[in-house]
C-alpha atoms as a PDB file:
ATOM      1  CA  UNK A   1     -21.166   6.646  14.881  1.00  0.00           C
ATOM      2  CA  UNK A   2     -17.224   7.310  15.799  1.00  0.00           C
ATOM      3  CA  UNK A   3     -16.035   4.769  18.370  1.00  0.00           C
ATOM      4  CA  UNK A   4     -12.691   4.298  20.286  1.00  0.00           C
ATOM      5  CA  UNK A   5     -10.894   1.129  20.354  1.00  0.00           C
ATOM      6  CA  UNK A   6      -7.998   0.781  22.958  1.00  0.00           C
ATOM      7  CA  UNK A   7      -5.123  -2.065  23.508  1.00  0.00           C
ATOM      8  CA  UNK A   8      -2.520  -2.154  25.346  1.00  0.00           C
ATOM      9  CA  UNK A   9       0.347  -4.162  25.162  1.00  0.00           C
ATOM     10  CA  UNK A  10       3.126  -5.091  27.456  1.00  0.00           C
ATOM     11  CA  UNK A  11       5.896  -4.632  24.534  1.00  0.00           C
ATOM     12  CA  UNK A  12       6.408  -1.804  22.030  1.00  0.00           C
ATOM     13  CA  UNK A  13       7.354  -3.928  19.331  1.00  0.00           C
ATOM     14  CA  UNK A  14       3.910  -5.938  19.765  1.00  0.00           C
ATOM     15  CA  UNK A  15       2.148  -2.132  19.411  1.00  0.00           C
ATOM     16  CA  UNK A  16       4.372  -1.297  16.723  1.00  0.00           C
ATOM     17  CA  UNK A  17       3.120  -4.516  14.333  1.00  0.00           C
ATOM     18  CA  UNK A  18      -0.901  -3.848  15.808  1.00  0.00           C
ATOM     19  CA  UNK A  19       0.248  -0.104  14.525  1.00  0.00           C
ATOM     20  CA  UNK A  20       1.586  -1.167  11.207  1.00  0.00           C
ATOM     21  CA  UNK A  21      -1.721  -4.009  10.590  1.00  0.00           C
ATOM     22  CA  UNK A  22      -4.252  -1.370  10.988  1.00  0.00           C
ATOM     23  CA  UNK A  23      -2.911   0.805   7.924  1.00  0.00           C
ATOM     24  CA  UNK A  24      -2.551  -2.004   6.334  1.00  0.00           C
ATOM     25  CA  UNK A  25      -6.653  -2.769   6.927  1.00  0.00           C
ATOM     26  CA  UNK A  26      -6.878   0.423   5.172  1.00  0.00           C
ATOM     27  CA  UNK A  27      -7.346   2.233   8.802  1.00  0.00           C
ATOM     28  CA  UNK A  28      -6.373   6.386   8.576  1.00  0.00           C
ATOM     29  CA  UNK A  29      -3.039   6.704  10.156  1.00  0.00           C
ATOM     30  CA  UNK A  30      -4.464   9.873  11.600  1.00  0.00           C
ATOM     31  CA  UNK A  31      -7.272   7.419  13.573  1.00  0.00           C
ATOM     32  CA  UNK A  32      -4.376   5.292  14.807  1.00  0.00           C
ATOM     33  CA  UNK A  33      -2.236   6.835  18.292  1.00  0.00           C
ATOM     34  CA  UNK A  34       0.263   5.096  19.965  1.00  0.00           C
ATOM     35  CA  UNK A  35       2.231   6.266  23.566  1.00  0.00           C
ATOM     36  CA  UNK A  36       4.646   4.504  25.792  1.00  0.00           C
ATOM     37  CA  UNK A  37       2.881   5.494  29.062  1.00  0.00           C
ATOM     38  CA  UNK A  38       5.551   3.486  31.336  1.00  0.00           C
ATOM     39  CA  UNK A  39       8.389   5.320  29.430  1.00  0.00           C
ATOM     40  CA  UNK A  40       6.500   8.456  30.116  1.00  0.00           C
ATOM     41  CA  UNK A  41       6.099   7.490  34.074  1.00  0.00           C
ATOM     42  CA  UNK A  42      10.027   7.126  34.280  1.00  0.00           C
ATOM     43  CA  UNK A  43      10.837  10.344  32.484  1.00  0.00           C
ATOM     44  CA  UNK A  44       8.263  12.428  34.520  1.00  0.00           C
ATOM     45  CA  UNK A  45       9.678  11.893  37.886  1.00  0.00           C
ATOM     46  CA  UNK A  46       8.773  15.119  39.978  1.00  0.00           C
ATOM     47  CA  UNK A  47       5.583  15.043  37.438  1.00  0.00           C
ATOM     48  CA  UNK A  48       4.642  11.741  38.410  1.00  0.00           C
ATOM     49  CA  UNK A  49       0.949  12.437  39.810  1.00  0.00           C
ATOM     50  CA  UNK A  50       0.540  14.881  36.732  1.00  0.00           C
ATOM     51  CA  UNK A  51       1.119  11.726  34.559  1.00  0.00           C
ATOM     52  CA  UNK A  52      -0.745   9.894  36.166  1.00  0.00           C
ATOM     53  CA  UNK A  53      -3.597  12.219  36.092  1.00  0.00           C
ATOM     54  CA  UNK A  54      -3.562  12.897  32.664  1.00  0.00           C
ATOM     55  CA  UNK A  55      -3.988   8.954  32.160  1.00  0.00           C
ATOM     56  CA  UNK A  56      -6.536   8.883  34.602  1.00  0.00           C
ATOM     57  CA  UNK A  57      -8.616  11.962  33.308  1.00  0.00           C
ATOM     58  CA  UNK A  58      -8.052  10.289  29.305  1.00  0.00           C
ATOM     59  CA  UNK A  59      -9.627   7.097  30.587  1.00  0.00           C
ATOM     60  CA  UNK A  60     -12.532   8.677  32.695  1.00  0.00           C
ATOM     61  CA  UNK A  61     -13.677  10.714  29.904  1.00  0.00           C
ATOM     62  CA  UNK A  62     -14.367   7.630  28.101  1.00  0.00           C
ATOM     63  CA  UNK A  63     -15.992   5.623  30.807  1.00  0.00           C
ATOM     64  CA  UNK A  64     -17.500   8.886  32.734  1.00  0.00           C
ATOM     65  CA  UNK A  65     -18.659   7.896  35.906  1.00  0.00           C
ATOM     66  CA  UNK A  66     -17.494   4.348  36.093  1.00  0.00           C
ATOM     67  CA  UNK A  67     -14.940   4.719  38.137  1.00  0.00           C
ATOM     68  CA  UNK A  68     -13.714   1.116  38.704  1.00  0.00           C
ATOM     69  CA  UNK A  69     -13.329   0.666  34.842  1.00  0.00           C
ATOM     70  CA  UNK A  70     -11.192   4.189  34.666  1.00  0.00           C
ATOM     71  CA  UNK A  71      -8.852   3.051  37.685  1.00  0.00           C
ATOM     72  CA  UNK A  72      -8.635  -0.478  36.315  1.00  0.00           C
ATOM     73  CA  UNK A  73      -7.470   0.839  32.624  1.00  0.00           C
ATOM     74  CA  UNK A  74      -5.509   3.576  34.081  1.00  0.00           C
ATOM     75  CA  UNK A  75      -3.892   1.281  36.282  1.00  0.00           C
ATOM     76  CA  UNK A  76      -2.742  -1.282  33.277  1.00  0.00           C
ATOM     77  CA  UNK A  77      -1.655   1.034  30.710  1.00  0.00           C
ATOM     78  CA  UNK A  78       0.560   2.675  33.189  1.00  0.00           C
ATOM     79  CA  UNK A  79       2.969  -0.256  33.098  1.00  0.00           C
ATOM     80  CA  UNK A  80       2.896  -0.697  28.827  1.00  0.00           C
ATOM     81  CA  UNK A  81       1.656   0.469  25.695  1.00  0.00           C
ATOM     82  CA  UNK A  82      -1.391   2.024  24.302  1.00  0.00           C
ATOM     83  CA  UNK A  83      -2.898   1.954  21.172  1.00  0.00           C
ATOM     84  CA  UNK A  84      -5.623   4.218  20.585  1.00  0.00           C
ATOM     85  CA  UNK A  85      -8.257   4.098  17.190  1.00  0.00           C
ATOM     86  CA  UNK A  86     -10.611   6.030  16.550  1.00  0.00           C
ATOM     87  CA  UNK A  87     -12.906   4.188  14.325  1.00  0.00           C
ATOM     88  CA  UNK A  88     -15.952   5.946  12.350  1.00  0.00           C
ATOM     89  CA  UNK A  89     -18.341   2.765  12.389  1.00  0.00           C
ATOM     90  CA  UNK A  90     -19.262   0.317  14.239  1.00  0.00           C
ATOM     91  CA  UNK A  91     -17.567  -2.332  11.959  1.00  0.00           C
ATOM     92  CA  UNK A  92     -14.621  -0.500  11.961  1.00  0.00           C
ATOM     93  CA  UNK A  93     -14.491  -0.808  15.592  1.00  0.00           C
ATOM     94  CA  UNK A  94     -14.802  -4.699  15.487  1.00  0.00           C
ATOM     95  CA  UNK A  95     -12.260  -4.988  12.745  1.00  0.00           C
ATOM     96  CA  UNK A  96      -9.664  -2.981  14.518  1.00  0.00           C
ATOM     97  CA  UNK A  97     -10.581  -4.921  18.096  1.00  0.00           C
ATOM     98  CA  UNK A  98      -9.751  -8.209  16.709  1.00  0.00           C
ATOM     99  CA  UNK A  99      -6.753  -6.858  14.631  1.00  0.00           C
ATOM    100  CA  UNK A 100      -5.643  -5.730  18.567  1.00  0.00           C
ATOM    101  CA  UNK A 101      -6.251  -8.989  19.938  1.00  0.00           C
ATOM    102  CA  UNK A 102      -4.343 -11.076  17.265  1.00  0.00           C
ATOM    103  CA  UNK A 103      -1.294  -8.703  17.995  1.00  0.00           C
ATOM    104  CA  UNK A 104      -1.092  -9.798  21.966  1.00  0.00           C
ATOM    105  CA  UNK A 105      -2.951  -7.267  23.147  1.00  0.00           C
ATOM    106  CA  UNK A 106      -3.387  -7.946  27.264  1.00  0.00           C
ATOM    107  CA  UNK A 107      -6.661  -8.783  28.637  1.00  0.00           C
ATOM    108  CA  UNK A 108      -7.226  -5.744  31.254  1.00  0.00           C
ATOM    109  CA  UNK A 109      -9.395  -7.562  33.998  1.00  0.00           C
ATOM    110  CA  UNK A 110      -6.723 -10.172  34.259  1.00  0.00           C
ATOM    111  CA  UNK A 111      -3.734  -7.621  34.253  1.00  0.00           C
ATOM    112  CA  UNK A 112      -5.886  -5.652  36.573  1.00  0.00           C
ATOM    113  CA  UNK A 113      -6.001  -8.839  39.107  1.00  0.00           C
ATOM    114  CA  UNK A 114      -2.413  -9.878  39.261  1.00  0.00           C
ATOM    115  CA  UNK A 115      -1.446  -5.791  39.929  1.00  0.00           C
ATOM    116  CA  UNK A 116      -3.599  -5.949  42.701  1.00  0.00           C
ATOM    117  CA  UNK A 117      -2.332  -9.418  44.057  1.00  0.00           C
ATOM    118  CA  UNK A 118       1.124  -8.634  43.494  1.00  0.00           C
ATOM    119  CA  UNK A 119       0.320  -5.191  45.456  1.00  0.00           C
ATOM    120  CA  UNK A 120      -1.454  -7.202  48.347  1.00  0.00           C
ATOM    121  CA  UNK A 121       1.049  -9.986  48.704  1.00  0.00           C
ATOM    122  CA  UNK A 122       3.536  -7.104  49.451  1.00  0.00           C
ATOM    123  CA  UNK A 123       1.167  -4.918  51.659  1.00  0.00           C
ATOM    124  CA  UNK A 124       1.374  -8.521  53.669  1.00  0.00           C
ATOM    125  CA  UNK A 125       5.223  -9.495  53.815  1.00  0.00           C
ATOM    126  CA  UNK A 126       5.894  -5.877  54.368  1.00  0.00           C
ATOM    127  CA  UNK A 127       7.735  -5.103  52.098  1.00  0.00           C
ATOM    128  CA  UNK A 128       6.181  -1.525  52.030  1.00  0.00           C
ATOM    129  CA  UNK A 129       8.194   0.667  54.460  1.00  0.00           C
ATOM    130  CA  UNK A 130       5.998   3.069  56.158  1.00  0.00           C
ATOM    131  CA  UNK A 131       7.406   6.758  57.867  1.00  0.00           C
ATOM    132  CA  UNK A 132       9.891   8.816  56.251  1.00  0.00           C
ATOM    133  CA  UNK A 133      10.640   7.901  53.032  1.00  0.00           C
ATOM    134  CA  UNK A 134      13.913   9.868  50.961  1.00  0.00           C
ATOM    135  CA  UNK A 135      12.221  10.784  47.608  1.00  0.00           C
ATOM    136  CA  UNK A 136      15.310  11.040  46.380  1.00  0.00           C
ATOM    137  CA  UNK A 137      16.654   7.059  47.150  1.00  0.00           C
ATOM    138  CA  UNK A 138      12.930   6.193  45.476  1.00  0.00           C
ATOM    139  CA  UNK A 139      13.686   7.938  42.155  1.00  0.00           C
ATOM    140  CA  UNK A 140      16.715   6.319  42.339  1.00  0.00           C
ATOM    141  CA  UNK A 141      15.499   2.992  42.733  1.00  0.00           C
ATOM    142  CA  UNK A 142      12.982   3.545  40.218  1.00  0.00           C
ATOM    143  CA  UNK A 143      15.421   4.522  37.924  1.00  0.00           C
ATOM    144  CA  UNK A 144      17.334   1.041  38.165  1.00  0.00           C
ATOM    145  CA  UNK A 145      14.591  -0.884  38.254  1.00  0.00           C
ATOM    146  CA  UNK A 146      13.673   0.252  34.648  1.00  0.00           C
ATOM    147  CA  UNK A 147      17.155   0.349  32.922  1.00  0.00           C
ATOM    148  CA  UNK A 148      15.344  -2.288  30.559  1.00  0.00           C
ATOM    149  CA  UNK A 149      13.268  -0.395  28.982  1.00  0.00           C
ATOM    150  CA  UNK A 150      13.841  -0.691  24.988  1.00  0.00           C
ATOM    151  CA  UNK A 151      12.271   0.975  21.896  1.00  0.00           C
ATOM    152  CA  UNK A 152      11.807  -1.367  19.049  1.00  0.00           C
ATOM    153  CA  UNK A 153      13.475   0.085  15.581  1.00  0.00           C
ATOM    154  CA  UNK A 154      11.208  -1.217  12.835  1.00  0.00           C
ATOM    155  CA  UNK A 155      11.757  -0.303   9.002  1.00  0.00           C
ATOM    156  CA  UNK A 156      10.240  -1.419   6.254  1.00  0.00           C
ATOM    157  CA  UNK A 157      11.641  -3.410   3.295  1.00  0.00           C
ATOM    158  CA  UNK A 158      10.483  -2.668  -0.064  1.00  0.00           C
ATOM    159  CA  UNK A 159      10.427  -6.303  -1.757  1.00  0.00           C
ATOM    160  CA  UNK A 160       9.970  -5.704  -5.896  1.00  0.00           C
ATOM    161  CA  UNK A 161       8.775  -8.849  -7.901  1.00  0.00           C
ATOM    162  CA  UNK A 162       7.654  -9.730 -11.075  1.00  0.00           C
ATOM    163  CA  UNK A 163       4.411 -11.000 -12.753  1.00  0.00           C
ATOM    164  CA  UNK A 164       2.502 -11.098 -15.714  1.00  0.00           C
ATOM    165  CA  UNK A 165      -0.115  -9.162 -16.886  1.00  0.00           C
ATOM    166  CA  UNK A 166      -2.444  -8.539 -19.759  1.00  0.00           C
ATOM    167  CA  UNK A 167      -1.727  -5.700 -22.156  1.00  0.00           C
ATOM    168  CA  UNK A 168      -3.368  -5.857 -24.732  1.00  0.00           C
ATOM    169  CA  UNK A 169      -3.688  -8.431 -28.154  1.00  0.00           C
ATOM    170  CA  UNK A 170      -4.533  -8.937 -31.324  1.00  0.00           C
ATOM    171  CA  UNK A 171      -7.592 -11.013 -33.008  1.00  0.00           C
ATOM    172  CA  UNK A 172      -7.801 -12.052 -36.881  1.00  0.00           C
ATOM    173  CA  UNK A 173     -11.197 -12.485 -38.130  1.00  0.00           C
ATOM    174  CA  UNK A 174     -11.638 -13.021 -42.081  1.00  0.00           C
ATOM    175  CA  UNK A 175     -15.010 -12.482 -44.046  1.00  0.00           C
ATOM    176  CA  UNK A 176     -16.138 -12.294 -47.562  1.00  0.00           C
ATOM    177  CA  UNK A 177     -16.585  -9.305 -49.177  1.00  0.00           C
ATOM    178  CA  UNK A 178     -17.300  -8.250 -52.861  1.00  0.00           C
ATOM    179  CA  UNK A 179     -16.396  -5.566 -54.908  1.00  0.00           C
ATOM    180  CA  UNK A 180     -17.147  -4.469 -58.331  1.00  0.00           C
ATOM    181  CA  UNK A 181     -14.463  -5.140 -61.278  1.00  0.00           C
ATOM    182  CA  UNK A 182     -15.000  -4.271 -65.061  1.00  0.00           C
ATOM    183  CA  UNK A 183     -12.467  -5.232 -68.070  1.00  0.00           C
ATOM    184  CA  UNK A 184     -12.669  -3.574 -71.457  1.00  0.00           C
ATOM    185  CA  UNK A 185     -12.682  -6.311 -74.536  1.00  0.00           C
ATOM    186  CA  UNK A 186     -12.949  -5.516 -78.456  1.00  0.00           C
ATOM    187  CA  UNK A 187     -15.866  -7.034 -79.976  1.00  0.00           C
ATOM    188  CA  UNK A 188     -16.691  -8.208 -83.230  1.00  0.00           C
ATOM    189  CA  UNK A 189     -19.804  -8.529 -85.084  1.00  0.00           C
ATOM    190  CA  UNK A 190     -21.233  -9.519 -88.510  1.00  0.00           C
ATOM    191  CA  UNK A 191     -24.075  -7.992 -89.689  1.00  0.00           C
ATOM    192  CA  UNK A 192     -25.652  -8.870 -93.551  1.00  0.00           C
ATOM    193  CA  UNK A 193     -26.796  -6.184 -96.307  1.00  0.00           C
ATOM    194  CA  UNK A 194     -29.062  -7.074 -98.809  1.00  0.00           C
ATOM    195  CA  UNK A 195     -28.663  -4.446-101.828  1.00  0.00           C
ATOM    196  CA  UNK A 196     -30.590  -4.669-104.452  1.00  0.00           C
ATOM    197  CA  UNK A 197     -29.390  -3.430-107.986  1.00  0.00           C
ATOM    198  CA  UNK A 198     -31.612  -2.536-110.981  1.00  0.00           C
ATOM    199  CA  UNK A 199     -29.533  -4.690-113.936  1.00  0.00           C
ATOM    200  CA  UNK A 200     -31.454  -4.403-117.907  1.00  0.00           C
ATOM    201  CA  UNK A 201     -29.312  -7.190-119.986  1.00  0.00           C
ATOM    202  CA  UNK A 202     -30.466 -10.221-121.997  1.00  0.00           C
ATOM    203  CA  UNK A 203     -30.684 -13.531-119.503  1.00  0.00           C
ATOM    204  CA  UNK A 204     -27.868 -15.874-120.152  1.00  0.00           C
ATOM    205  CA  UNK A 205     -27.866 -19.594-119.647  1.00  0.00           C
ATOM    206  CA  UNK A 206     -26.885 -19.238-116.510  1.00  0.00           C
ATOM    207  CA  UNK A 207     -29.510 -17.198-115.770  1.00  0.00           C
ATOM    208  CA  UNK A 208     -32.076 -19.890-117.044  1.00  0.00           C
ATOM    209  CA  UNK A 209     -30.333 -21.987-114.699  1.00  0.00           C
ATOM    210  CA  UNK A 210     -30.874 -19.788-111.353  1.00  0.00           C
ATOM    211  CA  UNK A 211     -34.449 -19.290-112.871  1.00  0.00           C
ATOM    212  CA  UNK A 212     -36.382 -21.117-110.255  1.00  0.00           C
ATOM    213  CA  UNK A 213     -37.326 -21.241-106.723  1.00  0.00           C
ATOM    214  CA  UNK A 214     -35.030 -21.844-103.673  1.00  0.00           C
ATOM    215  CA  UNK A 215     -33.793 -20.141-101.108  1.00  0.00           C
ATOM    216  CA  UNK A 216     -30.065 -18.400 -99.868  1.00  0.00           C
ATOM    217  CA  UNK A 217     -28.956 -18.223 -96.321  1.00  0.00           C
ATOM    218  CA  UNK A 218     -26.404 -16.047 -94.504  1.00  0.00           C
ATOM    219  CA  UNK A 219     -25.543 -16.567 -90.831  1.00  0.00           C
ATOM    220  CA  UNK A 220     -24.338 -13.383 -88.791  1.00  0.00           C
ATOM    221  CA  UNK A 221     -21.551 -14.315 -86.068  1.00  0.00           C
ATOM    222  CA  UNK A 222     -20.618 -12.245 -83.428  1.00  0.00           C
ATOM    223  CA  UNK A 223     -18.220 -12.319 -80.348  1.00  0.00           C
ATOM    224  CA  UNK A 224     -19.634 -11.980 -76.904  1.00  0.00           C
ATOM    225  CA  UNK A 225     -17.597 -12.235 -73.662  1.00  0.00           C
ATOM    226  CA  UNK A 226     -17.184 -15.369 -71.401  1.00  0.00           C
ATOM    227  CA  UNK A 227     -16.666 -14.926 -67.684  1.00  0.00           C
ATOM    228  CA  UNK A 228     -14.379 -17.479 -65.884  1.00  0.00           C
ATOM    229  CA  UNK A 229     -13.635 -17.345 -62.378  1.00  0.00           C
ATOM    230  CA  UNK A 230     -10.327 -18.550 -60.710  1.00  0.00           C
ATOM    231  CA  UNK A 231      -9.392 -18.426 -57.097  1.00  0.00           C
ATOM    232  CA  UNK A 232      -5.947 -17.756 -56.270  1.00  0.00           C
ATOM    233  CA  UNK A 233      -3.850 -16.947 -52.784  1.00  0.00           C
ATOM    234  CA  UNK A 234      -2.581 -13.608 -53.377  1.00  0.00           C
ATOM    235  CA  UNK A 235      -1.209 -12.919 -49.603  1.00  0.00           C
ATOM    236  CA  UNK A 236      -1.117 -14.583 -46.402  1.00  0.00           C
ATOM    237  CA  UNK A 237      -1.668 -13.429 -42.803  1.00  0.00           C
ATOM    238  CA  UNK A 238       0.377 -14.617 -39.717  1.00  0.00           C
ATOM    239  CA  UNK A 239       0.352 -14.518 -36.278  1.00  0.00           C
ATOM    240  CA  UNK A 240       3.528 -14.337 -34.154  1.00  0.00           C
ATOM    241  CA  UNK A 241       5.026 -13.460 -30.788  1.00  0.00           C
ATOM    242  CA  UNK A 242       8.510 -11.688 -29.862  1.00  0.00           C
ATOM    243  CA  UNK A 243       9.712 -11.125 -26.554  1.00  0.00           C
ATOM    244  CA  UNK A 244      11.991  -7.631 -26.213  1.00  0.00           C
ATOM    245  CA  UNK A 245      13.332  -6.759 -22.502  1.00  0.00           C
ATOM    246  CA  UNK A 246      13.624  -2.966 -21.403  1.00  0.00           C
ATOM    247  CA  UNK A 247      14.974  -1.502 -18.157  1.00  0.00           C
ATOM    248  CA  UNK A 248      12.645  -0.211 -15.609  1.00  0.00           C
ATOM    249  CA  UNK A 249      13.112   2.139 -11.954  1.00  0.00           C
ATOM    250  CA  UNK A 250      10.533   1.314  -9.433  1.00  0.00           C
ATOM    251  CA  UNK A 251      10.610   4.024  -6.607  1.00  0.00           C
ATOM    252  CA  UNK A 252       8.931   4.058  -3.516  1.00  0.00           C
ATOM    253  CA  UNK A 253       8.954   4.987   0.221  1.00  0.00           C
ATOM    254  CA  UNK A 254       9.544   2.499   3.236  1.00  0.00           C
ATOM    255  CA  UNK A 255       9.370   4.015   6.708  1.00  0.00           C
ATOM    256  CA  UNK A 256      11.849   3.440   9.486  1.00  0.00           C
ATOM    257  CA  UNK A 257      11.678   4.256  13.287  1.00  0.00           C
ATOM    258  CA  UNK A 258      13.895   7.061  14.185  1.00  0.00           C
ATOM    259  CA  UNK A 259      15.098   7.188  17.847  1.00  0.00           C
ATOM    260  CA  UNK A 260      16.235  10.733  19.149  1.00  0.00           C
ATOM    261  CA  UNK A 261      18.221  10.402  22.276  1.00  0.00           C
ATOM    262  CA  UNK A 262      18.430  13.438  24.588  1.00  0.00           C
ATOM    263  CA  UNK A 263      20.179  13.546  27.598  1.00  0.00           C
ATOM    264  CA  UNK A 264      17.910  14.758  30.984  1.00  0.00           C
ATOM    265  CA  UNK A 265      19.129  16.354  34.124  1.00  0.00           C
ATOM    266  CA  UNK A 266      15.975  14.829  36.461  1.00  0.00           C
ATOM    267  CA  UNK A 267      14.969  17.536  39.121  1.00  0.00           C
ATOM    268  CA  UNK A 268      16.402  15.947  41.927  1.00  0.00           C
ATOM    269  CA  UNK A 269      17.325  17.941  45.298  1.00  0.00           C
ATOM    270  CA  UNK A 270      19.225  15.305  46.554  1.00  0.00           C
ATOM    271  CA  UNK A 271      22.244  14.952  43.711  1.00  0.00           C
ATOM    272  CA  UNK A 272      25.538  16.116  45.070  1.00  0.00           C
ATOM    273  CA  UNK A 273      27.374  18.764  43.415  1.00  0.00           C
ATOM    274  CA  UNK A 274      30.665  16.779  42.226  1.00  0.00           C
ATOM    275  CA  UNK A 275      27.902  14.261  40.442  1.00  0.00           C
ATOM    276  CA  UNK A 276      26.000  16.441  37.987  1.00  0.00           C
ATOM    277  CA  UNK A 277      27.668  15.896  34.491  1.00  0.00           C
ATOM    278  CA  UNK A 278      26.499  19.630  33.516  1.00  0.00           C
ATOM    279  CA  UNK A 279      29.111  21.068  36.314  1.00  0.00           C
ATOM    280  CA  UNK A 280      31.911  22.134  34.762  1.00  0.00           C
ATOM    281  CA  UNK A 281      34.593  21.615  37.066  1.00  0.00           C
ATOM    282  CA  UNK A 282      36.864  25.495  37.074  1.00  0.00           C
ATOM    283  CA  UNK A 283      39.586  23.092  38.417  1.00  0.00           C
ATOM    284  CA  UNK A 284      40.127  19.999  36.410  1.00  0.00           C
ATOM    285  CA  UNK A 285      42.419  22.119  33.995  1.00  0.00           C
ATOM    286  CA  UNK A 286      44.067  24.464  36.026  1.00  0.00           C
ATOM    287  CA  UNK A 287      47.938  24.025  36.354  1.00  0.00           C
ATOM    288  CA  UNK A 288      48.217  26.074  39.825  1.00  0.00           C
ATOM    289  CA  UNK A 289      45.077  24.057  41.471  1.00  0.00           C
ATOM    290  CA  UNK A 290      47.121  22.655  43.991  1.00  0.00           C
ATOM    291  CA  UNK A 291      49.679  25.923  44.284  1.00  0.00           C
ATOM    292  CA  UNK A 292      47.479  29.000  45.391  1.00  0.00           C
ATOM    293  CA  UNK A 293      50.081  31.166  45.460  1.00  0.00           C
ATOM    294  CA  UNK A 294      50.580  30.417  41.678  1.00  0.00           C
ATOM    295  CA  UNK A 295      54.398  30.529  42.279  1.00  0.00           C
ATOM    296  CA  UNK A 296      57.011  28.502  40.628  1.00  0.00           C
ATOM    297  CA  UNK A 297      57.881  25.002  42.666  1.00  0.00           C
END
């Protein structure tokens, strides 16, 4: 449910930093208004009870028929600032009331009570002239009465630092793994024959000799291959850290208050002619202004 949250402050600088705070609690600058309504009461001075309405009819269409509370509010604002948010939740309305109240935002009912003292304590002295009153010598002393008034110029500083972050690593994790390997060897192998070979001769004494039982043996030999195993370091990983610098930009915006200054001509009956500063005197410049007859002296 949208909600309205409303300070006022008796300096603009004080509304400016409540301004600033609520953006910076992530608050829409669109939610967030801010007016000088005193500023506006000294500019508006044939206007006055339009002003004065408009505050009046901004405040009653918030309390409707209370009355009292749209006088009282009406009444305070008049002499300061106002800071106006329109918050979407109830939460948002809290947040932004305290953020109001940390700024110096006034307290209303005791603004309200020292207007109306101050205005009693003068009804009393009588210091209140009744009868005619020159509307022009009241704009005038209204207009010295406020020569104080001041806009606060507040910009924004953009401060650039410096700090570390994470971006990123590298982890070494070793297993064991296997693969297959083959080497090719020559071999050698002995294998025996037995022949046997059909011989028709006479026996010889060495033949009488062998001529008896026994036995003859021949051993076969052959090469097979051995497997040895040898573990050697064949390369070596490292970790290691360098540090290289490189030039960076960092843009951004920063805002500033910009004061306009135009000059007004109030709408007042009484000013004499030789005092407005937009009459252009015909005079001032001519050489013959004091010789109508524009002849020679």
């Amino acid at each position: 449910m949208a909600q309205t949250v409303i300070g006022i402050f008796e300096k603009g600088i004080d509304a400016q930093t409540a301004v600033q705070k609520l953006e910076s609690n992530r608050i829409p600058s669109d939610h967030i208004d801010i007016s000088n309504q005193s500023t506006a009461d000294k500019t508006a001075s044939s206007t006055a009870e339009t002003g004065s309405d408009k505050v009046s009819s901004f405040f009653g269409s918030l309390f409707g028929s209370d009355k009292d509370e749209t006088r009282k509010y009406a009444d305070v604002a008049r002499k300061g600032w106002v800071v106006t948010v329109h918050a979407d939740s109830k939460q948002e309305a809290e947040a932004a009331a305290r953020t109001l109240d940390q700024c110096g935002a006034v307290d209303v009912d005791e603004r309200a009570n020292q207007f109306r003292s101050g205005a009693s304590t003068a009804t009393a002295t009588g210091t209140a002239p009744t009868g005619n009153i020159n509307t022009g010598n009241i704009n005038e002393r209204r207009d010295i009465g406020n020569t104080n008034q001041s806009i606060p110029i507040v910009e924004e500083r953009m401060n650039v630092g410096k700090r570390e972050v994470e971006t990123g690593g590298v982890r070494l994790r070793s297993r064991i793994v296997e693969r297959p390997v083959e080497e090719h060897l020559r071999l050698r192998e002995e294998h025996v024959n037995v022949q046997r070979n059909q011989v028709n001769r006479p026996a010889t004494e060495q033949d009488f000799q062998n001529f008896k039982e026994g036995n003859i043996e021949m051993t076969e030999r052959a090469e097979v291959p051995v497997v040895n195993k040898e573990a050697r370091v064949v390369e070596e990983v490292r970790l290691s850290k360098e540090q290289t610098q490189r030039d960076e930009t960092v843009r951004g915006t920063v805002r500033k208050t910009d004061v306009e200054v135009d000059k007004l001509n109030p709408k007042n009956t009484q000013i004499r002619p030789e005092d407005d500063p937009n009459r252009r005197d015909i005079n001032r410049n001519d050489p013959n202004r004091n010789n109508p007859s524009g002849r020679s002296l």
